[in-house]
N, C-alpha and C. Protein backbone atom coordinates (compact mmCIF):
# COMPACT_ATOMS: atom_id res chain seq x y z
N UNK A 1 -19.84 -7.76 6.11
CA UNK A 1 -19.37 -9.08 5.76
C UNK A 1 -18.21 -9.44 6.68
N UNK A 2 -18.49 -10.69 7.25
CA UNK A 2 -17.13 -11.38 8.29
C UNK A 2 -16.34 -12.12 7.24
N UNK A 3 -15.06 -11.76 7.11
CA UNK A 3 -14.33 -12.59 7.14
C UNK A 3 -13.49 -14.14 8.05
N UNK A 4 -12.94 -14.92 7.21
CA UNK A 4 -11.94 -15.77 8.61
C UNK A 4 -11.12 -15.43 8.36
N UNK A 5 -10.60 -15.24 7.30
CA UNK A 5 -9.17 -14.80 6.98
C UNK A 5 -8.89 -13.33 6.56
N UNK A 6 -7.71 -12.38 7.79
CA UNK A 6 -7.23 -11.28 6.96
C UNK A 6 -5.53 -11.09 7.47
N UNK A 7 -5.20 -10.10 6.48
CA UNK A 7 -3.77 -9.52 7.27
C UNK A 7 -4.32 -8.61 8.13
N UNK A 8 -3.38 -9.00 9.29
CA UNK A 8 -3.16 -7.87 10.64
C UNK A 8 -1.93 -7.29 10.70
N UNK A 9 -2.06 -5.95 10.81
CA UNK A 9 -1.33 -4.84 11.23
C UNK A 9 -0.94 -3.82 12.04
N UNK A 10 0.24 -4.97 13.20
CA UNK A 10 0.96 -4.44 14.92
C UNK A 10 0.68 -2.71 14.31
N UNK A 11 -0.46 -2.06 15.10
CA UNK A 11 0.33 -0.45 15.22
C UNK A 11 0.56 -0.37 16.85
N UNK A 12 1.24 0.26 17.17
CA UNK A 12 1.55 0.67 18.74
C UNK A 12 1.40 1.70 19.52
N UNK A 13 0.83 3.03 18.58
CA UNK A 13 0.92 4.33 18.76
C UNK A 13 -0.79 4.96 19.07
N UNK A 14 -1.40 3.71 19.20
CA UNK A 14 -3.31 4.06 19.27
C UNK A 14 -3.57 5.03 18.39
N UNK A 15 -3.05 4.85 17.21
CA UNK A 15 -3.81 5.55 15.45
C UNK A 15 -4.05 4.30 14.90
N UNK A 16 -4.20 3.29 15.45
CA UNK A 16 -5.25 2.21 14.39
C UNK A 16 -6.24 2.60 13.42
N UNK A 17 -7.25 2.74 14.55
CA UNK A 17 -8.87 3.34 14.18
C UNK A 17 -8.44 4.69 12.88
N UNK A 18 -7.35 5.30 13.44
CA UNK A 18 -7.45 6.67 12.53
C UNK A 18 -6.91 6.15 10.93
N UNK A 19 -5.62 5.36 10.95
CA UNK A 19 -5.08 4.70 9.96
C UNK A 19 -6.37 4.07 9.11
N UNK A 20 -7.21 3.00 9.83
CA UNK A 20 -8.19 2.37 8.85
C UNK A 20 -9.14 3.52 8.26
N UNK A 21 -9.72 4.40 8.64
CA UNK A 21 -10.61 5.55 8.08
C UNK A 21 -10.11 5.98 6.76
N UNK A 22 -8.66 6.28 7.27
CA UNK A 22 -8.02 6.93 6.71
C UNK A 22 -7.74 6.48 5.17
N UNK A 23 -7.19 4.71 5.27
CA UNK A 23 -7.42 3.78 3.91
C UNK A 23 -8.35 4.00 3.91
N UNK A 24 -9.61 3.74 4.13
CA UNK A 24 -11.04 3.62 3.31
C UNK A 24 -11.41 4.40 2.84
N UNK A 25 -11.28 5.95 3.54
CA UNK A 25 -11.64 7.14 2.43
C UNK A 25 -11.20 6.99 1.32
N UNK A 26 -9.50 6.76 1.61
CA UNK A 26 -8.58 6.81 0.33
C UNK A 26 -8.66 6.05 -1.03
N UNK A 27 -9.45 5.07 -0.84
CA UNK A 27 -9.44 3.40 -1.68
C UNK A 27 -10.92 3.44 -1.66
N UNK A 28 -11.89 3.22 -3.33
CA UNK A 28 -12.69 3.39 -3.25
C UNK A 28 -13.42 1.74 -2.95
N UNK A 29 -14.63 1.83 -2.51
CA UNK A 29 -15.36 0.33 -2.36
C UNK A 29 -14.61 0.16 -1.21
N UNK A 30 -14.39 1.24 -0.37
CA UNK A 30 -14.00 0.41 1.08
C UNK A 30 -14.89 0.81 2.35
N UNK A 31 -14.56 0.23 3.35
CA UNK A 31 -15.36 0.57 4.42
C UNK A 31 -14.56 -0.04 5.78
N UNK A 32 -14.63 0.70 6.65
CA UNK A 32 -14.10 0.16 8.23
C UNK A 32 -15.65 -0.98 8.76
N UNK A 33 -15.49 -2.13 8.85
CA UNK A 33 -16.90 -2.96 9.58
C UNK A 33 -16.79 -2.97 10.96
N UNK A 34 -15.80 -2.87 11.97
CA UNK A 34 -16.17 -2.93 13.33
C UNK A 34 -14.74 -2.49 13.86
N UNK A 35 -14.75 -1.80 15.37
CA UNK A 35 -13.72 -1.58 15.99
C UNK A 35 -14.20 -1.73 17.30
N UNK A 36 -13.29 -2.11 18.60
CA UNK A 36 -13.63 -2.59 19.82
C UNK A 36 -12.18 -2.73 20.28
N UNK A 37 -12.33 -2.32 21.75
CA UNK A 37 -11.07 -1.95 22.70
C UNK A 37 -11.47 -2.63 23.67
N UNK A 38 -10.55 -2.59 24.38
CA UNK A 38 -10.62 -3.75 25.65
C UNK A 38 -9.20 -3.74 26.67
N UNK A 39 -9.05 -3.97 27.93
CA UNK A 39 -7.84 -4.05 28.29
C UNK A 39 -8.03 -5.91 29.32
N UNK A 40 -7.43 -6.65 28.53
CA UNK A 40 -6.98 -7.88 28.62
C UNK A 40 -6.25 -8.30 30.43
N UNK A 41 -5.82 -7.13 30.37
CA UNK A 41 -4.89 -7.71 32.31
C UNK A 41 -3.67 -6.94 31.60
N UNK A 42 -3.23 -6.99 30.23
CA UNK A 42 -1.90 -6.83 29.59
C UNK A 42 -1.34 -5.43 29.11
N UNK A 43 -2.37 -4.60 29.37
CA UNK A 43 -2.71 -2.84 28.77
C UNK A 43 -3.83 -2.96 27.60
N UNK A 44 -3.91 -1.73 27.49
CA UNK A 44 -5.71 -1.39 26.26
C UNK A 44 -5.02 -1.81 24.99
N UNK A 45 -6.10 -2.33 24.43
CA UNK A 45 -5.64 -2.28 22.94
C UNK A 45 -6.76 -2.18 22.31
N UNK A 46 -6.78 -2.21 20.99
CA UNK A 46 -8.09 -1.39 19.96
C UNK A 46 -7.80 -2.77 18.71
N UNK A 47 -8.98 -3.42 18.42
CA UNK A 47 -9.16 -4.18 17.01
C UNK A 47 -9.68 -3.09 16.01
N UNK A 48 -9.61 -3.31 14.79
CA UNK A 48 -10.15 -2.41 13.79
C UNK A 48 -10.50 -3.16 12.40
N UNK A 49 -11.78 -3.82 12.08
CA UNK A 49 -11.82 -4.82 11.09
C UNK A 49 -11.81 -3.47 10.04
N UNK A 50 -11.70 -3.68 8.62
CA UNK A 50 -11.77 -3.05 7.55
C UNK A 50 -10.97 -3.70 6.25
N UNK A 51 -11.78 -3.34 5.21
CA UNK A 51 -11.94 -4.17 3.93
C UNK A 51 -11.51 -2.49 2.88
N UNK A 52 -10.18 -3.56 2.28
CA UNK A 52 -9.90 -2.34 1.22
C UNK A 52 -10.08 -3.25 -0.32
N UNK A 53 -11.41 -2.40 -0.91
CA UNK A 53 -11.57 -2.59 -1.97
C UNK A 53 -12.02 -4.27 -2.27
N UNK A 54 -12.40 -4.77 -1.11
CA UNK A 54 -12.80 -6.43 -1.55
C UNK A 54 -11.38 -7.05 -0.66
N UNK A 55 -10.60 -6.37 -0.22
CA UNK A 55 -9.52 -7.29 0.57
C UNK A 55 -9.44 -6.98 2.19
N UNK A 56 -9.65 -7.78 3.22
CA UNK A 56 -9.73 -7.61 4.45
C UNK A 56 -8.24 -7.59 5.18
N UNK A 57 -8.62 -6.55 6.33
CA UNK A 57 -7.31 -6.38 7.00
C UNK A 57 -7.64 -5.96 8.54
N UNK A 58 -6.83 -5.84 9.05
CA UNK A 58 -7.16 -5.92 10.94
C UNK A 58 -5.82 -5.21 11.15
N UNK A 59 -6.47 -3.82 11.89
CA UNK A 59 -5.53 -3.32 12.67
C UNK A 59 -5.50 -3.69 14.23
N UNK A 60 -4.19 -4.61 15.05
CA UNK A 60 -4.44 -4.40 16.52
C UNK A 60 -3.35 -3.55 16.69
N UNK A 61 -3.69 -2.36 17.44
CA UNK A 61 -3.10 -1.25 18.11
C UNK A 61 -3.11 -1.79 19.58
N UNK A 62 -1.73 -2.40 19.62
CA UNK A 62 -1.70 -3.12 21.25
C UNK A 62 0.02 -2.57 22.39
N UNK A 63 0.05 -1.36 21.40
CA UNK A 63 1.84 -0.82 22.45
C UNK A 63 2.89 -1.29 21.40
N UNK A 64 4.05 -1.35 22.43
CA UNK A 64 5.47 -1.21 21.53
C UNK A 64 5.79 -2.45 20.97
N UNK A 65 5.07 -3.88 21.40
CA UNK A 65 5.95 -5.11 21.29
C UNK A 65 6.53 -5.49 19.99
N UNK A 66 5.56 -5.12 19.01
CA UNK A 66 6.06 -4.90 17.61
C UNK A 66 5.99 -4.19 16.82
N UNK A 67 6.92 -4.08 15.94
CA UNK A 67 6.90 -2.61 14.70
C UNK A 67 6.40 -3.06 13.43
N UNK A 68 6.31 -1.68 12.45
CA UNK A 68 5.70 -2.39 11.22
C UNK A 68 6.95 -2.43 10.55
N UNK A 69 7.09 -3.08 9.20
CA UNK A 69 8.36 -3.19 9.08
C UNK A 69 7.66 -3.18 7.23
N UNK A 70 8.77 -3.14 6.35
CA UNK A 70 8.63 -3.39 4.80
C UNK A 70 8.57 -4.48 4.70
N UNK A 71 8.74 -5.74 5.38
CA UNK A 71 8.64 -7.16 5.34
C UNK A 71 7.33 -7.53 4.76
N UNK A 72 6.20 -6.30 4.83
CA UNK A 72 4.87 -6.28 4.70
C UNK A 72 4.35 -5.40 4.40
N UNK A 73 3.74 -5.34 2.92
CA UNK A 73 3.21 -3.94 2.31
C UNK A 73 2.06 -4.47 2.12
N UNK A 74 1.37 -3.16 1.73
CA UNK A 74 0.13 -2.91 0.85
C UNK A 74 0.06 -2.62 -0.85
N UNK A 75 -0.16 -4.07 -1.70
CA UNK A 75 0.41 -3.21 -2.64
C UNK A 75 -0.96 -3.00 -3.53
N UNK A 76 -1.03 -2.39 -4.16
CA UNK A 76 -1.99 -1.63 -5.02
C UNK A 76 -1.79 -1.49 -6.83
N UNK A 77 -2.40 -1.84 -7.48
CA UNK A 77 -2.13 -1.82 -8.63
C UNK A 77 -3.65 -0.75 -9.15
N UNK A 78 -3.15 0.30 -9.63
CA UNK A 78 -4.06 1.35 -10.34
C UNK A 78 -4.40 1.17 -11.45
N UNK A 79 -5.11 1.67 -11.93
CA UNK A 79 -5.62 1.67 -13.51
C UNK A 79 -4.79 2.92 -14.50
N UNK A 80 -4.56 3.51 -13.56
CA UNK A 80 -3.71 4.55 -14.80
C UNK A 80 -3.09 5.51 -13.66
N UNK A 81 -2.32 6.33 -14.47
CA UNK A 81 -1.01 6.99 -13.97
C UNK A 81 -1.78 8.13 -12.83
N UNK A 82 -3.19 8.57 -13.00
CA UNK A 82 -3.15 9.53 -12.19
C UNK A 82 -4.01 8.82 -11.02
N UNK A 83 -4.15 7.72 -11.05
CA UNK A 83 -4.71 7.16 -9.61
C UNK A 83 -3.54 7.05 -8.71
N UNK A 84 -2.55 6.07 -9.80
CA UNK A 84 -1.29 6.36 -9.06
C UNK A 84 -0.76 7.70 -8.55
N UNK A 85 -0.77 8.61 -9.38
CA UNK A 85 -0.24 10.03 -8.35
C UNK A 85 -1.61 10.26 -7.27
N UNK A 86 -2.52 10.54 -8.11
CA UNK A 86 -2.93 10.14 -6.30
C UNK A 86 -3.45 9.44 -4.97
N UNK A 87 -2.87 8.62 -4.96
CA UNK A 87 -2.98 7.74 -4.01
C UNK A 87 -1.48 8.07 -3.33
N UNK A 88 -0.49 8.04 -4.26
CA UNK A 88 0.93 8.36 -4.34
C UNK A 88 1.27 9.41 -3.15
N UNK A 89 0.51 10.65 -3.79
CA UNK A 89 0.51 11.97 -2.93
C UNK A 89 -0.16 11.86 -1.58
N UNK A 90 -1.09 10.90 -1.38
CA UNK A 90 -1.99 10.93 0.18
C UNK A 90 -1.69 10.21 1.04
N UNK A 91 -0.60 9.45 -0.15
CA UNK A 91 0.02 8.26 1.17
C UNK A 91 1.29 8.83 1.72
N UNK A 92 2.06 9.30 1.09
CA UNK A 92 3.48 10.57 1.34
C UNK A 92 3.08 11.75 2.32
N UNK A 93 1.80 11.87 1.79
CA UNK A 93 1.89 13.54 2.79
C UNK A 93 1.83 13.46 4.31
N UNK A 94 1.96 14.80 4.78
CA UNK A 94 2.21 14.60 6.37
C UNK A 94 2.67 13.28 7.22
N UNK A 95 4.15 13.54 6.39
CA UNK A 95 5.10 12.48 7.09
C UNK A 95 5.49 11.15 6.63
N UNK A 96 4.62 10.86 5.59
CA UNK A 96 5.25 9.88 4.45
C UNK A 96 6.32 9.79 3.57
N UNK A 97 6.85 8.62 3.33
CA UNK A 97 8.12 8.60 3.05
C UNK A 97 8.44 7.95 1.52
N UNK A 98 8.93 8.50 0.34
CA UNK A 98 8.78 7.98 -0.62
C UNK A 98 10.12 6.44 -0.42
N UNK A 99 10.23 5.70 -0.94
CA UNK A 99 11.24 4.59 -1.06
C UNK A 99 11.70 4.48 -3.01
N UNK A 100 11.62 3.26 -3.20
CA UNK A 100 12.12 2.65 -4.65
C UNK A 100 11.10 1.97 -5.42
N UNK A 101 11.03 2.08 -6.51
CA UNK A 101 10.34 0.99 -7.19
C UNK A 101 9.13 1.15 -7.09
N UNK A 102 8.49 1.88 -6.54
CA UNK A 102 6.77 2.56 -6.32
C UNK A 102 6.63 1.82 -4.74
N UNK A 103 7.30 1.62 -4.20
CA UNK A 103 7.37 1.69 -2.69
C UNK A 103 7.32 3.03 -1.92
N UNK A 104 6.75 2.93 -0.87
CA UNK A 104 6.25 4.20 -0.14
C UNK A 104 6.10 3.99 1.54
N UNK A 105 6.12 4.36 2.24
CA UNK A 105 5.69 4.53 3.44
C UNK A 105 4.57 5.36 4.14
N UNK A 106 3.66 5.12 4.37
CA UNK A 106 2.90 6.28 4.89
C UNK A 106 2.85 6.93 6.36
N UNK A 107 1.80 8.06 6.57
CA UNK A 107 2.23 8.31 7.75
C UNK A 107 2.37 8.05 9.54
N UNK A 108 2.05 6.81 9.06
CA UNK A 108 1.55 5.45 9.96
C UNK A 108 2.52 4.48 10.26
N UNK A 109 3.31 4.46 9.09
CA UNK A 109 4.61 3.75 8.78
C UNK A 109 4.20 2.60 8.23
N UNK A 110 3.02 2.42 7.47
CA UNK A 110 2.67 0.95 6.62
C UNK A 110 3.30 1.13 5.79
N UNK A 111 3.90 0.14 4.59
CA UNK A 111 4.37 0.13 3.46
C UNK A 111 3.63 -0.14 2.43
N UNK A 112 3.59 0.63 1.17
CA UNK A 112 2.72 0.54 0.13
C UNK A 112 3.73 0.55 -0.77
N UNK A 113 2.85 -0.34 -1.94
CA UNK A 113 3.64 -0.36 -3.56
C UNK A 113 2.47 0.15 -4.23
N UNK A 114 2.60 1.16 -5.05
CA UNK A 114 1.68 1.23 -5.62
C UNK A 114 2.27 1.61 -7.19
N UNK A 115 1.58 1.48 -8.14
CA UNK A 115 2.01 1.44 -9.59
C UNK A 115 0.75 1.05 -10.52
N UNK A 116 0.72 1.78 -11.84
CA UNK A 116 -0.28 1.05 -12.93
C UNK A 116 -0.26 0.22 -13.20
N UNK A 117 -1.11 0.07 -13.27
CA UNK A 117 -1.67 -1.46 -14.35
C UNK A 117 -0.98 -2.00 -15.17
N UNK A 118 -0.14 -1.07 -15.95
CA UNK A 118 0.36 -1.15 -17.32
C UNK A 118 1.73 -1.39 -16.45
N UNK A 119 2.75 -1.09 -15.87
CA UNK A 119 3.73 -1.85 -15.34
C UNK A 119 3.78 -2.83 -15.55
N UNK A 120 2.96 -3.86 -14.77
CA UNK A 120 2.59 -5.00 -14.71
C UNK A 120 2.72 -5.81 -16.53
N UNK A 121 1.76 -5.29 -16.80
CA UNK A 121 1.67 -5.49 -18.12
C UNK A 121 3.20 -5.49 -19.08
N UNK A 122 3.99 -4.57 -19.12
CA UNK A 122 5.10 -4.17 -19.37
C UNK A 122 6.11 -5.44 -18.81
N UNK A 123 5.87 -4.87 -17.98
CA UNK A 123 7.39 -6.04 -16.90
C UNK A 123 6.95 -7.93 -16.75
N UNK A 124 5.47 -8.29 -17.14
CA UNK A 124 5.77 -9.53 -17.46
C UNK A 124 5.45 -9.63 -19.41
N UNK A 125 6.02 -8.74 -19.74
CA UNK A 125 5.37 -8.77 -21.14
C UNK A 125 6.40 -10.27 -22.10
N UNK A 126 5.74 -11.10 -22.72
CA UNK A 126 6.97 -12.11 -23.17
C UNK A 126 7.83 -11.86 -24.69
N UNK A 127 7.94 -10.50 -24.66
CA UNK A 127 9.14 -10.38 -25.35
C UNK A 127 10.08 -9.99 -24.13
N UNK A 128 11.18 -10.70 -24.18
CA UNK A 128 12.05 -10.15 -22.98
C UNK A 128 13.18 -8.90 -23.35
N UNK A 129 13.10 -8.41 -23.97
CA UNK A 129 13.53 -7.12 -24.39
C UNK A 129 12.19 -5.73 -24.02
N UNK A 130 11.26 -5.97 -24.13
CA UNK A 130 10.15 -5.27 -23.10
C UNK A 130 10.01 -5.10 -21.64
N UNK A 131 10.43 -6.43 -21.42
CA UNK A 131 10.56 -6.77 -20.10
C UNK A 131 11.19 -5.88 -19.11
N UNK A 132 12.40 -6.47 -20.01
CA UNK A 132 14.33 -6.25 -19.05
C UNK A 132 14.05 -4.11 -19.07
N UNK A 133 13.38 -4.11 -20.59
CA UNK A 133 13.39 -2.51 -20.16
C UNK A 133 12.93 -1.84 -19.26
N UNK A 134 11.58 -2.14 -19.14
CA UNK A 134 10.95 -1.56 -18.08
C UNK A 134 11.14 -2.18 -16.75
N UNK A 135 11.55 -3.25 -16.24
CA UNK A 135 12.16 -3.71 -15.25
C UNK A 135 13.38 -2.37 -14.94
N UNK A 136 14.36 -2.06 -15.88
CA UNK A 136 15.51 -1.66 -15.54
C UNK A 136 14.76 0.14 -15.44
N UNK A 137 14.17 0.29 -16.15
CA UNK A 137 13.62 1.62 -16.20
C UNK A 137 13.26 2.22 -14.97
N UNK A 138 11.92 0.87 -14.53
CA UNK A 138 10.95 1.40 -13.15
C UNK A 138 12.31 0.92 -12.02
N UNK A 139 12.97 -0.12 -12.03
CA UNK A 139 14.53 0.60 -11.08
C UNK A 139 15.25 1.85 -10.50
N UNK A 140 14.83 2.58 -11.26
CA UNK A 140 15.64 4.33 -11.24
C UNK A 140 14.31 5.26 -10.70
N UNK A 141 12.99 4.49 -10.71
CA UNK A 141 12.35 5.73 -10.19
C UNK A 141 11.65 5.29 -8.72
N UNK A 142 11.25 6.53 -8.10
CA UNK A 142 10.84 5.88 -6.95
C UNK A 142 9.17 5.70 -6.92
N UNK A 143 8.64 7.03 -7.09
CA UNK A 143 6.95 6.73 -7.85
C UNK A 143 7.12 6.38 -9.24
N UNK A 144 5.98 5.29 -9.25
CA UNK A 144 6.47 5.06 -10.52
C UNK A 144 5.24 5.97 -12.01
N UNK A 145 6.53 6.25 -12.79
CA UNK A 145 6.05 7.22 -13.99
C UNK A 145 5.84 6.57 -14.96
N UNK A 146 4.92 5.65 -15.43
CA UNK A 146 4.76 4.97 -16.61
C UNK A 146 4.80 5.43 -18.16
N UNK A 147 4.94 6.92 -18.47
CA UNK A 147 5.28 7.38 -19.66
C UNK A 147 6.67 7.09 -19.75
N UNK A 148 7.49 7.79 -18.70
CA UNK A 148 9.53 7.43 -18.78
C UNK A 148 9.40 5.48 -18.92
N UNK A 149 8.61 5.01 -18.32
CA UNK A 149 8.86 3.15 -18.93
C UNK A 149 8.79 3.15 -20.39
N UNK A 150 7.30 3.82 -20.71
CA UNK A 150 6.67 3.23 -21.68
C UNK A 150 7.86 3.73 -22.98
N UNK A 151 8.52 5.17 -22.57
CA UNK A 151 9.49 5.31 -23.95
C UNK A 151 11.09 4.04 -23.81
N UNK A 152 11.61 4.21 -22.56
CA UNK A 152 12.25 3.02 -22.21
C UNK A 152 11.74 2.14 -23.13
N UNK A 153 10.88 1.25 -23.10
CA UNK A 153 10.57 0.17 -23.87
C UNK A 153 10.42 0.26 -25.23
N UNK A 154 9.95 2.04 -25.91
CA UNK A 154 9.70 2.09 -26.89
C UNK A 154 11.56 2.03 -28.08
N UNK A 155 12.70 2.61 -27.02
CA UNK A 155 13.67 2.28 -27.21
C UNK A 155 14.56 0.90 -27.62
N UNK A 156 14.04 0.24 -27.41
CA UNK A 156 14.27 -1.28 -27.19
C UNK A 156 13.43 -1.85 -28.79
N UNK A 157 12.80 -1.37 -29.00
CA UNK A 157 11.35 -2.06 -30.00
C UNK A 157 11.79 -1.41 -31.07
């Protein structure tokens, strides 16, 4: 399936191709659809179409001119706590970097949020005493642990 519209993601280090595999194994219902290199007059660079889970994205691996930055994540919302650990654990390992708030870095240097379902659920919940808890709760951790929210909130109630 072609898309017209996706996010693209500057890598500079020619691990594009390896990065997209790498999501698609990781994320189920995904697949890499096309990759193609070329050198323009300007140096080689590598396209990499691929679709995570129903959402399209484009790696160009084109040199140093730009970095990836947290300005721009991947964020992910799981169904329960142990998708989150692992996805958590494969995006950290070999050289991944945990951050705040279920923010992460992987070993690529993309930025991911990843967290349950039930967060979500929690933190726009409209009692605002549910809310403010688990807001202030998932604050203090960096993966996020949805049992330490869920008593947080049960504190509050």
């Amino acid at each position: 399936m072609t898309h017209n519209i996706r996010t693209c993601l500057w890598f500079r280090d020619g691990r594009g191709p390896e990065a997209a595999k790498f999501y698609c194994d990781l994320i189920p219902g995904s697949r890499v659809e096309r990759s193609f290199g070329a050198d323009a007059g300007m140096g080689p660079f590598t396209v990499t179409d691929f679709n995570l889970a129903g959402t399209p994205y484009q790696i160009l691996d084109a040199g140093p001119h730009f970095t990836l930055t947290e300005a721009v994540s991947i964020s992910v919302e799981t169904g329960d706590q142990a998708e989150t650990d692992r996805l958590w654990s494969a995006l950290t390992a070999d050289g991944g970097e945990e951050s705040v708030c279920g923010w992460l870095k992987d070993r690529f240097g993309v930025s991911w949020q990843v967290f349950p379902r039930r967060l979500t659920e929690l933190t726009l919940s409209q009692d605002k005493r549910v809310s403010a808890a688990a807001v202030a709760a998932m604050m203090k951790q960096k993966k996020i642990i949805i049992a330490e929210i869920e008593a947080a909130v049960r504190a509050v109630t």
